[in-house]
Protein backbone atom coordinates (compact mmCIF):
# COMPACT_ATOMS: atom_id res chain seq x y z
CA UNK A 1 158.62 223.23 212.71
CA UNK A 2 156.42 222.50 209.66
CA UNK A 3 156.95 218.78 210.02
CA UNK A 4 154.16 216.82 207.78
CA UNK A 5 154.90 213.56 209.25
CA UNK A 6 153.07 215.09 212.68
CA UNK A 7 149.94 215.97 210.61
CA UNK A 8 146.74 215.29 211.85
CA UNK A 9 144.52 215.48 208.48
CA UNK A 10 140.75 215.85 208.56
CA UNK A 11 139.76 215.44 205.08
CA UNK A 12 138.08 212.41 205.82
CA UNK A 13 135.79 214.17 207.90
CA UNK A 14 135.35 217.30 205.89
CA UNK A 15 134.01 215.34 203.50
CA UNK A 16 132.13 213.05 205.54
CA UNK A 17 130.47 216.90 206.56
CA UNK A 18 129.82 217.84 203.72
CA UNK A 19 127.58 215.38 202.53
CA UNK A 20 125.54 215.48 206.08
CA UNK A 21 125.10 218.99 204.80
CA UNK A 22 124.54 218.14 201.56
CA UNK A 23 121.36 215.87 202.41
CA UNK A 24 120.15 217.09 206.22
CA UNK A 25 119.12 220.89 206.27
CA UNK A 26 116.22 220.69 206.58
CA UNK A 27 115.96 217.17 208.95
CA UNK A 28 117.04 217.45 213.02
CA UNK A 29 120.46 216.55 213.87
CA UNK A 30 121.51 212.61 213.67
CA UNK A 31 123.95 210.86 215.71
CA UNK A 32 126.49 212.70 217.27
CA UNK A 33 126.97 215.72 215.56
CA UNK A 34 125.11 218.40 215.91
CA UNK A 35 124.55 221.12 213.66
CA UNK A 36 122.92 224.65 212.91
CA UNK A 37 121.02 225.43 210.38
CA UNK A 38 121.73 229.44 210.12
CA UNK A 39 118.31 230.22 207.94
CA UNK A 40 115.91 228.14 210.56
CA UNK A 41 114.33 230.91 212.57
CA UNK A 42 114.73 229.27 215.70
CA UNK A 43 112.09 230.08 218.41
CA UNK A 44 113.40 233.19 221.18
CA UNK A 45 113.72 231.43 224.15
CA UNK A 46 113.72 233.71 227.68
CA UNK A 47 116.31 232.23 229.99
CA UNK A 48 117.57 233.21 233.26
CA UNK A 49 121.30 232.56 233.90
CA UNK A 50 120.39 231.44 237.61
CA UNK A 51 118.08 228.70 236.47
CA UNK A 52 120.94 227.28 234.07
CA UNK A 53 124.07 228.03 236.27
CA UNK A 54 126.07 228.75 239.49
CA UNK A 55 126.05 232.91 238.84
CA UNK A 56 128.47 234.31 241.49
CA UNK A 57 129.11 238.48 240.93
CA UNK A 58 133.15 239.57 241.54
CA UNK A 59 134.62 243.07 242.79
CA UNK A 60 138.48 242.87 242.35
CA UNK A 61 139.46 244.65 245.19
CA UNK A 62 141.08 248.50 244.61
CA UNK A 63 141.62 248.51 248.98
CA UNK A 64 145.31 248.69 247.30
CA UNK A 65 145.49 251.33 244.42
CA UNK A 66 148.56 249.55 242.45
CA UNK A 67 145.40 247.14 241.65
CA UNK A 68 143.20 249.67 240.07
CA UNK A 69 143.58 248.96 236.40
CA UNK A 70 142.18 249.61 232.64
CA UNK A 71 141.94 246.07 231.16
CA UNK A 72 140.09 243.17 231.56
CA UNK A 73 140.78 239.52 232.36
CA UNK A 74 143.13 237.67 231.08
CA UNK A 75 143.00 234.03 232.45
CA UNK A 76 141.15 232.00 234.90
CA UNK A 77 142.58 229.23 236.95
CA UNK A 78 141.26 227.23 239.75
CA UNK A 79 142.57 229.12 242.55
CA UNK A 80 143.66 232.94 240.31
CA UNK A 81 142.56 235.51 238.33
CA UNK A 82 144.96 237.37 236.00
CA UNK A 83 144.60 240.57 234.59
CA UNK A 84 146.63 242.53 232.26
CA UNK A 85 146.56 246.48 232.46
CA UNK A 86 146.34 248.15 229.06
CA UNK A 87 147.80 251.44 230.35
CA UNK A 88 150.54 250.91 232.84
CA UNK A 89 151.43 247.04 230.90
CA UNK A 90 151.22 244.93 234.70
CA UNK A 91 150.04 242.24 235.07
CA UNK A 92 148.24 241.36 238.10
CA UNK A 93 147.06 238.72 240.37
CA UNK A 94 144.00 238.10 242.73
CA UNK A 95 142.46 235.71 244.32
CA UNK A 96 138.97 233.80 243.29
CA UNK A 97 137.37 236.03 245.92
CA UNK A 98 138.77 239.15 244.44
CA UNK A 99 141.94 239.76 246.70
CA UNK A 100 145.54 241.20 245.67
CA UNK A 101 147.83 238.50 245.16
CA UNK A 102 150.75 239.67 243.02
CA UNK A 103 151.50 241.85 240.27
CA UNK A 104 154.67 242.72 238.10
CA UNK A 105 155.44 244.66 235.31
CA UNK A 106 158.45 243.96 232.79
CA UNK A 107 157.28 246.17 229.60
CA UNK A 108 160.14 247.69 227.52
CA UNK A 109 162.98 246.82 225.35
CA UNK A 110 165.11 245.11 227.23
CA UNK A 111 166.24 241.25 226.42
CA UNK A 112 163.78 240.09 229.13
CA UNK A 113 160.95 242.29 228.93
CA UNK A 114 157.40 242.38 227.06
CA UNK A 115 156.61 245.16 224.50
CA UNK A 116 153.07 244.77 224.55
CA UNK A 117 151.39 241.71 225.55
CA UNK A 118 148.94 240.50 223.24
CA UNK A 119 148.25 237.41 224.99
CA UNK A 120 148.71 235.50 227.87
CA UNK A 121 148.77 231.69 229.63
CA UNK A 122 149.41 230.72 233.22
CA UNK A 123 150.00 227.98 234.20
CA UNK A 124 149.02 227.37 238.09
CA UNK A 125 151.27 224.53 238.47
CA UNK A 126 154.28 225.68 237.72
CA UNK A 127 153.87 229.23 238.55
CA UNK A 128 154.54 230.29 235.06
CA UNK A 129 153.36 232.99 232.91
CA UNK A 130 153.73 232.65 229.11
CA UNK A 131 153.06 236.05 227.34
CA UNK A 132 153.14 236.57 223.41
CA UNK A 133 153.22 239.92 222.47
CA UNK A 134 152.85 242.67 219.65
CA UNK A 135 155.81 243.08 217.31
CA UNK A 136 157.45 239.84 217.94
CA UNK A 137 154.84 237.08 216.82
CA UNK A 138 157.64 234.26 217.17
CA UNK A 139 158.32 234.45 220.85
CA UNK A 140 157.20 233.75 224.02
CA UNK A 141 158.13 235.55 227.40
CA UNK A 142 157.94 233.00 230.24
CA UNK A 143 157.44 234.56 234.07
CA UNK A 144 156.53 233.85 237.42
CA UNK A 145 153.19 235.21 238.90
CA UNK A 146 155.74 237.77 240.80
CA UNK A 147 157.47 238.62 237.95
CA UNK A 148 160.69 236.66 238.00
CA UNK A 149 162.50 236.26 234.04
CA UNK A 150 162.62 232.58 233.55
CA UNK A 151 163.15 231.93 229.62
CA UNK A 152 161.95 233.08 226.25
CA UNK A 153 160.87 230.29 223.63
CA UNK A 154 161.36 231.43 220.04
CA UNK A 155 159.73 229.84 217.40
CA UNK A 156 161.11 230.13 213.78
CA UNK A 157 161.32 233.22 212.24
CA UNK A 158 158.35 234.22 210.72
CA UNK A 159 155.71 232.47 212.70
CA UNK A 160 152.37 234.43 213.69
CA UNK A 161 150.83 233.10 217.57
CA UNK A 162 147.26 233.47 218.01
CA UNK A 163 144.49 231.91 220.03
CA UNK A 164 147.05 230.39 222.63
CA UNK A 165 146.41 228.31 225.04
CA UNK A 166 147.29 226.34 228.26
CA UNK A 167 146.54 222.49 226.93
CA UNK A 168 148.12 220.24 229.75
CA UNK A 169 150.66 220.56 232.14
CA UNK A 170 153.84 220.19 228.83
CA UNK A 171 152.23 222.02 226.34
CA UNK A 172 150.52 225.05 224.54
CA UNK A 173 148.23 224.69 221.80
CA UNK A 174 147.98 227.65 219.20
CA UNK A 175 147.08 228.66 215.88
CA UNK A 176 149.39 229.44 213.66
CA UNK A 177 148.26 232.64 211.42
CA UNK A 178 151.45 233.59 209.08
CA UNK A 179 150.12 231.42 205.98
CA UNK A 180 146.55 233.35 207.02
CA UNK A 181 148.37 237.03 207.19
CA UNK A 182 150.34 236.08 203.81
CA UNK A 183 147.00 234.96 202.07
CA UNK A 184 144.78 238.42 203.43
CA UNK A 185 147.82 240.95 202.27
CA UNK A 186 147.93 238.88 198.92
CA UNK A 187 144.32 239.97 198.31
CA UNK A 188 144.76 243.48 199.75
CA UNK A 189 146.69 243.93 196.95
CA UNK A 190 144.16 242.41 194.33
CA UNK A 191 146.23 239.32 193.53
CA UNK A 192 145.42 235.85 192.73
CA UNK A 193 144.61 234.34 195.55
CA UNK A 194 146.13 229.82 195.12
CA UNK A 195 143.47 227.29 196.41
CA UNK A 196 145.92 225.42 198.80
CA UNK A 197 144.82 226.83 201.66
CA UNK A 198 145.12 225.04 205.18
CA UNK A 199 144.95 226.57 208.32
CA UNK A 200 147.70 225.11 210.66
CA UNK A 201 147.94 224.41 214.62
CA UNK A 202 150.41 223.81 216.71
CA UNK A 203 151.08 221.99 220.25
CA UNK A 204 154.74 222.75 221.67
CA UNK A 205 156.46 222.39 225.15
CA UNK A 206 155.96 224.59 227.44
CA UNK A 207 159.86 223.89 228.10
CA UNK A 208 161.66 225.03 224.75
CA UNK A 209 159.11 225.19 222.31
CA UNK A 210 159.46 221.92 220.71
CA UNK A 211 156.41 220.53 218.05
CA UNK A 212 154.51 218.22 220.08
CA UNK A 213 152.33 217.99 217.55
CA UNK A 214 150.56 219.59 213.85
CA UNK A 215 147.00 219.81 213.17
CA UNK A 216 146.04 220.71 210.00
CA UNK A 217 142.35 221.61 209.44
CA UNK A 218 141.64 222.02 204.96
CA UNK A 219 139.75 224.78 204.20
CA UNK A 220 139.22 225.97 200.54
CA UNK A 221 139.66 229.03 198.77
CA UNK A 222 136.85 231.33 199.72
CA UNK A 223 137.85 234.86 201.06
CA UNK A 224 136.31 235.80 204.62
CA UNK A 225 137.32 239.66 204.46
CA UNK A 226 135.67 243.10 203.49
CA UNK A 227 137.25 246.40 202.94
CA UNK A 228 135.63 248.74 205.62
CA UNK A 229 136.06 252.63 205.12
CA UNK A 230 139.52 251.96 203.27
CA UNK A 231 140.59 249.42 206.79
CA UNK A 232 140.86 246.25 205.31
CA UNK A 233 139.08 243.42 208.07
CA UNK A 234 139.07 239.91 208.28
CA UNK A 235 136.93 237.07 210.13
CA UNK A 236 136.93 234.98 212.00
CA UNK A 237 139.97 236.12 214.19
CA UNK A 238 139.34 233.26 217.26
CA UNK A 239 140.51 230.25 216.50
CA UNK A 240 141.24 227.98 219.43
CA UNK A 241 139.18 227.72 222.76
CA UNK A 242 140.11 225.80 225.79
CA UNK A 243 137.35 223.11 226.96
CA UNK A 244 137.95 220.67 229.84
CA UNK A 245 138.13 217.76 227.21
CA UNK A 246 140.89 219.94 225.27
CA UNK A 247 140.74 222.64 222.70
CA UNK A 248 138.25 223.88 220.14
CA UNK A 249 139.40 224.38 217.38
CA UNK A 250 137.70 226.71 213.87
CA UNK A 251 137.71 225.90 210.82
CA UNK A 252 134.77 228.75 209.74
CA UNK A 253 135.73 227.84 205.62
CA UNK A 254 134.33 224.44 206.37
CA UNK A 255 131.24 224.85 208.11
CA UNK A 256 133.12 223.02 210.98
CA UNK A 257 134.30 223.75 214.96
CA UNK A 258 136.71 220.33 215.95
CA UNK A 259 137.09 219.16 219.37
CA UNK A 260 141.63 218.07 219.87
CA UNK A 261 141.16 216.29 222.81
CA UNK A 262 143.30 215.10 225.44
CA UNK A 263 144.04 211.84 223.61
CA UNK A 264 145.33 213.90 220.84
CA UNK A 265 142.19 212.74 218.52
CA UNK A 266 140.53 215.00 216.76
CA UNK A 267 136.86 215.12 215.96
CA UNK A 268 134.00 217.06 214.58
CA UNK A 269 131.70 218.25 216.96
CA UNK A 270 129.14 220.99 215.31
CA UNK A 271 128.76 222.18 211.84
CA UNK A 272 126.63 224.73 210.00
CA UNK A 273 124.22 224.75 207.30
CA UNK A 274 123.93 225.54 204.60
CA UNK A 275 127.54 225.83 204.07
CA UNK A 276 129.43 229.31 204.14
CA UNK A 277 130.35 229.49 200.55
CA UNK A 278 126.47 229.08 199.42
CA UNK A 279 125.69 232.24 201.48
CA UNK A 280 125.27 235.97 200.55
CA UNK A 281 126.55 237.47 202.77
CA UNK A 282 128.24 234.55 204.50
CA UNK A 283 127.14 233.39 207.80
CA UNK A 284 129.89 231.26 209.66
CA UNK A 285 129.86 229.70 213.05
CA UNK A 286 132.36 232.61 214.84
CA UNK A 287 132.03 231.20 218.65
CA UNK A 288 130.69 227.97 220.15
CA UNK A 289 130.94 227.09 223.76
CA UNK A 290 129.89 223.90 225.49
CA UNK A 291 129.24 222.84 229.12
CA UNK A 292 127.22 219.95 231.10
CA UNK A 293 124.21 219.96 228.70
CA UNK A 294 124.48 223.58 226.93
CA UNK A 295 125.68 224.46 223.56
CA UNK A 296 125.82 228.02 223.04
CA UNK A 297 126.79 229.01 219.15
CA UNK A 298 127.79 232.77 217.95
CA UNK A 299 126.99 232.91 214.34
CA UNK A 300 128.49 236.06 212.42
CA UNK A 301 127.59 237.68 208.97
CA UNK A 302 130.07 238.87 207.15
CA UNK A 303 129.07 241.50 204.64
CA UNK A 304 130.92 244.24 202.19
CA UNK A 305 130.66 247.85 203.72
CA UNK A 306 129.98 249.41 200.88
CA UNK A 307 126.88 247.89 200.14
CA UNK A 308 125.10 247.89 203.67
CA UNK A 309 124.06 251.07 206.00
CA UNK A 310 126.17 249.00 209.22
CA UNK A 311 127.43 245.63 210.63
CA UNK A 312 124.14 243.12 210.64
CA UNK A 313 123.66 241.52 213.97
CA UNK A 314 125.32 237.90 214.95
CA UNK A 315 122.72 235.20 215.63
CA UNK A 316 123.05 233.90 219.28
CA UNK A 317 121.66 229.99 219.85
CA UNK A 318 121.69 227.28 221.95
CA UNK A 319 121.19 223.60 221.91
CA UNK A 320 120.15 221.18 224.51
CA UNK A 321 122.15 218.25 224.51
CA UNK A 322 119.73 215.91 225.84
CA UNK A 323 117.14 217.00 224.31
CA UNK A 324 118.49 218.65 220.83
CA UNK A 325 115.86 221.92 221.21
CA UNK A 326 117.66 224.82 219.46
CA UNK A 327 116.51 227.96 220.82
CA UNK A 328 117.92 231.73 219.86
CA UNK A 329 118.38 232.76 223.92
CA UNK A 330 117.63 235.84 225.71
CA UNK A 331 119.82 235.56 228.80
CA UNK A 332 118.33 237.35 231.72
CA UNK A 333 119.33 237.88 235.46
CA UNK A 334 117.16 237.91 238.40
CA UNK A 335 119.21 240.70 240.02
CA UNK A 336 119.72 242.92 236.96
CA UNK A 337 116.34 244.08 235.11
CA UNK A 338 115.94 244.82 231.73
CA UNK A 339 120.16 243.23 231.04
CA UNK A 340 120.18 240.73 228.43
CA UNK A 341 123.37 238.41 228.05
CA UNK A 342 125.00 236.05 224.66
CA UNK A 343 127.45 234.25 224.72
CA UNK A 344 130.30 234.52 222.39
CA UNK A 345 133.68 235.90 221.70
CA UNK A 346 134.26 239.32 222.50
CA UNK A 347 137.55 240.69 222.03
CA UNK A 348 139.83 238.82 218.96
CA UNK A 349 142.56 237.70 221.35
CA UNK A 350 141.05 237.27 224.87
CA UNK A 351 138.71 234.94 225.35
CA UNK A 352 135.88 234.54 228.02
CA UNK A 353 135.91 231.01 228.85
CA UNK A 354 137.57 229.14 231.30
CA UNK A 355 137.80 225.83 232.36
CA UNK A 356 134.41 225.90 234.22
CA UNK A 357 132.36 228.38 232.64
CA UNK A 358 132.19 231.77 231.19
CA UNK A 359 132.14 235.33 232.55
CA UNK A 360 130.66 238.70 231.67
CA UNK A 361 132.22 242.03 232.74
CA UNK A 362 129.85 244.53 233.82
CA UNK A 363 130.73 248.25 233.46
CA UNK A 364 130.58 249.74 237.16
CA UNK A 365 129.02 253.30 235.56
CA UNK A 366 126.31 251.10 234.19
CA UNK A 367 125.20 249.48 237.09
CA UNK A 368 125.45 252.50 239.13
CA UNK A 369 123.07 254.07 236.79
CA UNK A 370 120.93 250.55 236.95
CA UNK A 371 120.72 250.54 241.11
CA UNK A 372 119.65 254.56 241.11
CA UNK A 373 116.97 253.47 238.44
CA UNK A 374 116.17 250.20 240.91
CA UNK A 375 117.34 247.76 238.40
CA UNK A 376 118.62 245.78 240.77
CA UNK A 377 118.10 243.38 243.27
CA UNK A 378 119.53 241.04 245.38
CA UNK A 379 123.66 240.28 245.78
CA UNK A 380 124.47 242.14 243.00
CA UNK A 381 122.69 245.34 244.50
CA UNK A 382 124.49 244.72 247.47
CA UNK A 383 127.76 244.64 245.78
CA UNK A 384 127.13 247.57 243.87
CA UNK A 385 125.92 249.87 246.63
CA UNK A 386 129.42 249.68 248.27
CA UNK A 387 131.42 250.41 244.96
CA UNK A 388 132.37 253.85 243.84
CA UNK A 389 132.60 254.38 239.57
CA UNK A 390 135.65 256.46 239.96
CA UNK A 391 137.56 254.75 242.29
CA UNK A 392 136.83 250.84 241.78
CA UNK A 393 137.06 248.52 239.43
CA UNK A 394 134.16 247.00 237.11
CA UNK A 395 132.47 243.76 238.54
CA UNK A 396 133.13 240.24 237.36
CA UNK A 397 129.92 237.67 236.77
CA UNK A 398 131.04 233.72 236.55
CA UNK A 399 129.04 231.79 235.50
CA UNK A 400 129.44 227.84 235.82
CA UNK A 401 126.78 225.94 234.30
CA UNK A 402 125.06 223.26 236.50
């Protein structure tokens, strides 16, 4: 698997970076690449959703109560929605307008069932389901949308999966975190921690796991971890994001988010400054998302526990392409007063993109408590006045950027 002759290396442009940084902090972006300067205070910027995007507000139908679940989505594909239940361990199926599909459930021991599924892919085409889960980091369950066993690819012993992906119709595109889990228990422990540190990715067939591809993205030797209450953390966690020209991919130790596109090129496409290891506490570029003529970027701070009161907050902003403005966004909706909205990376496994857009999950109690304060307005009022907080599911806002 760890074949070096498939290496894609990128020290050319980490350097390249480097010295942009080096000389531009304080100048606009030139050429191409954009970047963020994390100490600019940017100017707030009051933006409704609906003047930016196609907002459309989902109800995943509970008409059948096999579909009522605890969970969240999974995966969104042109014609499905997939959602994974954290109690029972189904997986289900609707349609784009909310409607039961399918749904199957293959949790427990057995040769051809899921322990725990920490991620999942599907893959419309094919009718396939790929599902990595807890416990065993070097396989992959493969199903149909009803549930039907079809194959397990196993990777060699000792590999970690995370941030996977669906890349094209052959192959999945994931980051490979057992160098990354070695490296973090090593300084749990207080030991010397060796500067040749890479992080590593990975595109393999769909069909038995085979390398398609390696992508190796330098980093250097700085530690992105804290001890919190005796819980030892790390950051970032997300690693690779699906975008319809391929996959994002971090590389937070060098300032840097890569675009692996379709052509199998690789390429810088934002950076920060000033540069993470210059920073105390360190600021590094945790989420960025891009559509039409909108960047959005999460930035993160990473502190030590023990010498702040509580987490500092993550710096939301976004660029216009066209026009390179970089504004830090409040994100407002028409038909939900006093809601504000960022953009960024939510849960360390799942992520909130699809192909098209993004999408927000919107806690049913909450908006029952918004419409009998008369927070709302318009469809989303109407939506919520027929839903019932103990007996539905929460509602679903896409948004696809215009």
């Amino acid at each position: 698997m760890y074949n070096k002759q498939m290496k894609t290396n990128v020290v050319f442009f980490i350097i390249i970076i480097a010295l942009i940084t080096a000389c531009s902090t304080d100048r606009p972006s030139k050429g191409d690449i954009a970047f963020i300067d994390v100490k600019k205070n940017y100017p707030e910027k009051n933006i409704f959703l609906t003047d930016i995007a196609d907002v459309t507000y989902l109800h995943l139908s509970t008409a059948n109560a096999d579909y009522l679940y605890k969970g969240r989505i999974q995966s969104i594909t042109e014609n499905n929605i997939i959602i994974y239940d954290n109690v029972s361990g189904s997986i289900l199926f609707f349609s784009k307008d909310g409607n039961p599909k399918s749904r199957f459930n293959r949790r427990g021991q057995g040769p051809e069932e899921y322990r725990e599924a920490a991620e999942l892919v599907y893959d419309e085409a094919s009718d396939e389901v790929f599902i990595t889960t807890f416990g065993i980091n070097n396989v992959i369950y493969v199903y149909s949308s009803t549930g039907i066993f079809k194959r397990i690819i196993t990777l060699p012993q000792g590999t970690n999966i995370f941030s996977i992906v669906d890349f094209d119709d052959h192959s999945l595109f994931f980051y490979e975190g057992a160098q990354k889990l070695k490296r973090d228990l090593t300084r749990m422990r207080g030991e010397y921690l060796s500067d040749d540190y890479v992080l590593p990715f990975y595109r393999i067939s769909k069909t038995d796991g085979e390398v398609l591809d390696y992508v190796e993205l330098p980093g250097n030797p700085l530690y992105m971890g804290f001890d919190f209450g005796g819980s030892w953390l790390s950051a970032p966690r997300l690693y690779v994001v699906k975008c319809p020209e391929g996959v994002l991919l971090w590389n937070a130790n060098a300032d840097t988010i890569f675009l692996y596109s379709d052509n199998k090129s690789l390429t810088p496409v934002i950076y920060q400054v000033p540069s993470v290891a210059s920073l105390s506490p360190m600021e590094y570029l945790e989420c960025y998302f891009e559509r039409v003529q909108y960047q959005f970027i999460k930035v993160n701070i990473l502190h030590k526990y023990d010498s702040s009161p509580g987490p500092l907050p993550a710096k939301y902003y976004m660029r216009n392409k066209k026009t390179g403005e970089v504004v830090r966004p409040k994100l407002l909706l028409p038909d939900y007063e006093g809601k504000e909205f960022a953009i960024g990376s939510f849960h360390p496994y799942i992520q909130t993109f699809y192909e098209n857009g993004c999408f927000f999950e919107l806690d049913l109690y909450e908006l029952k408590q918004a419409y009998r304060e008369n927070k709302l307005s318009g469809k989303l009022k109407e939506l919520v006045v027929t839903l019932n907080e103990d007996e539905d599911n929460n509602v679903f806002m896409l948004v696809e950027f215009k």
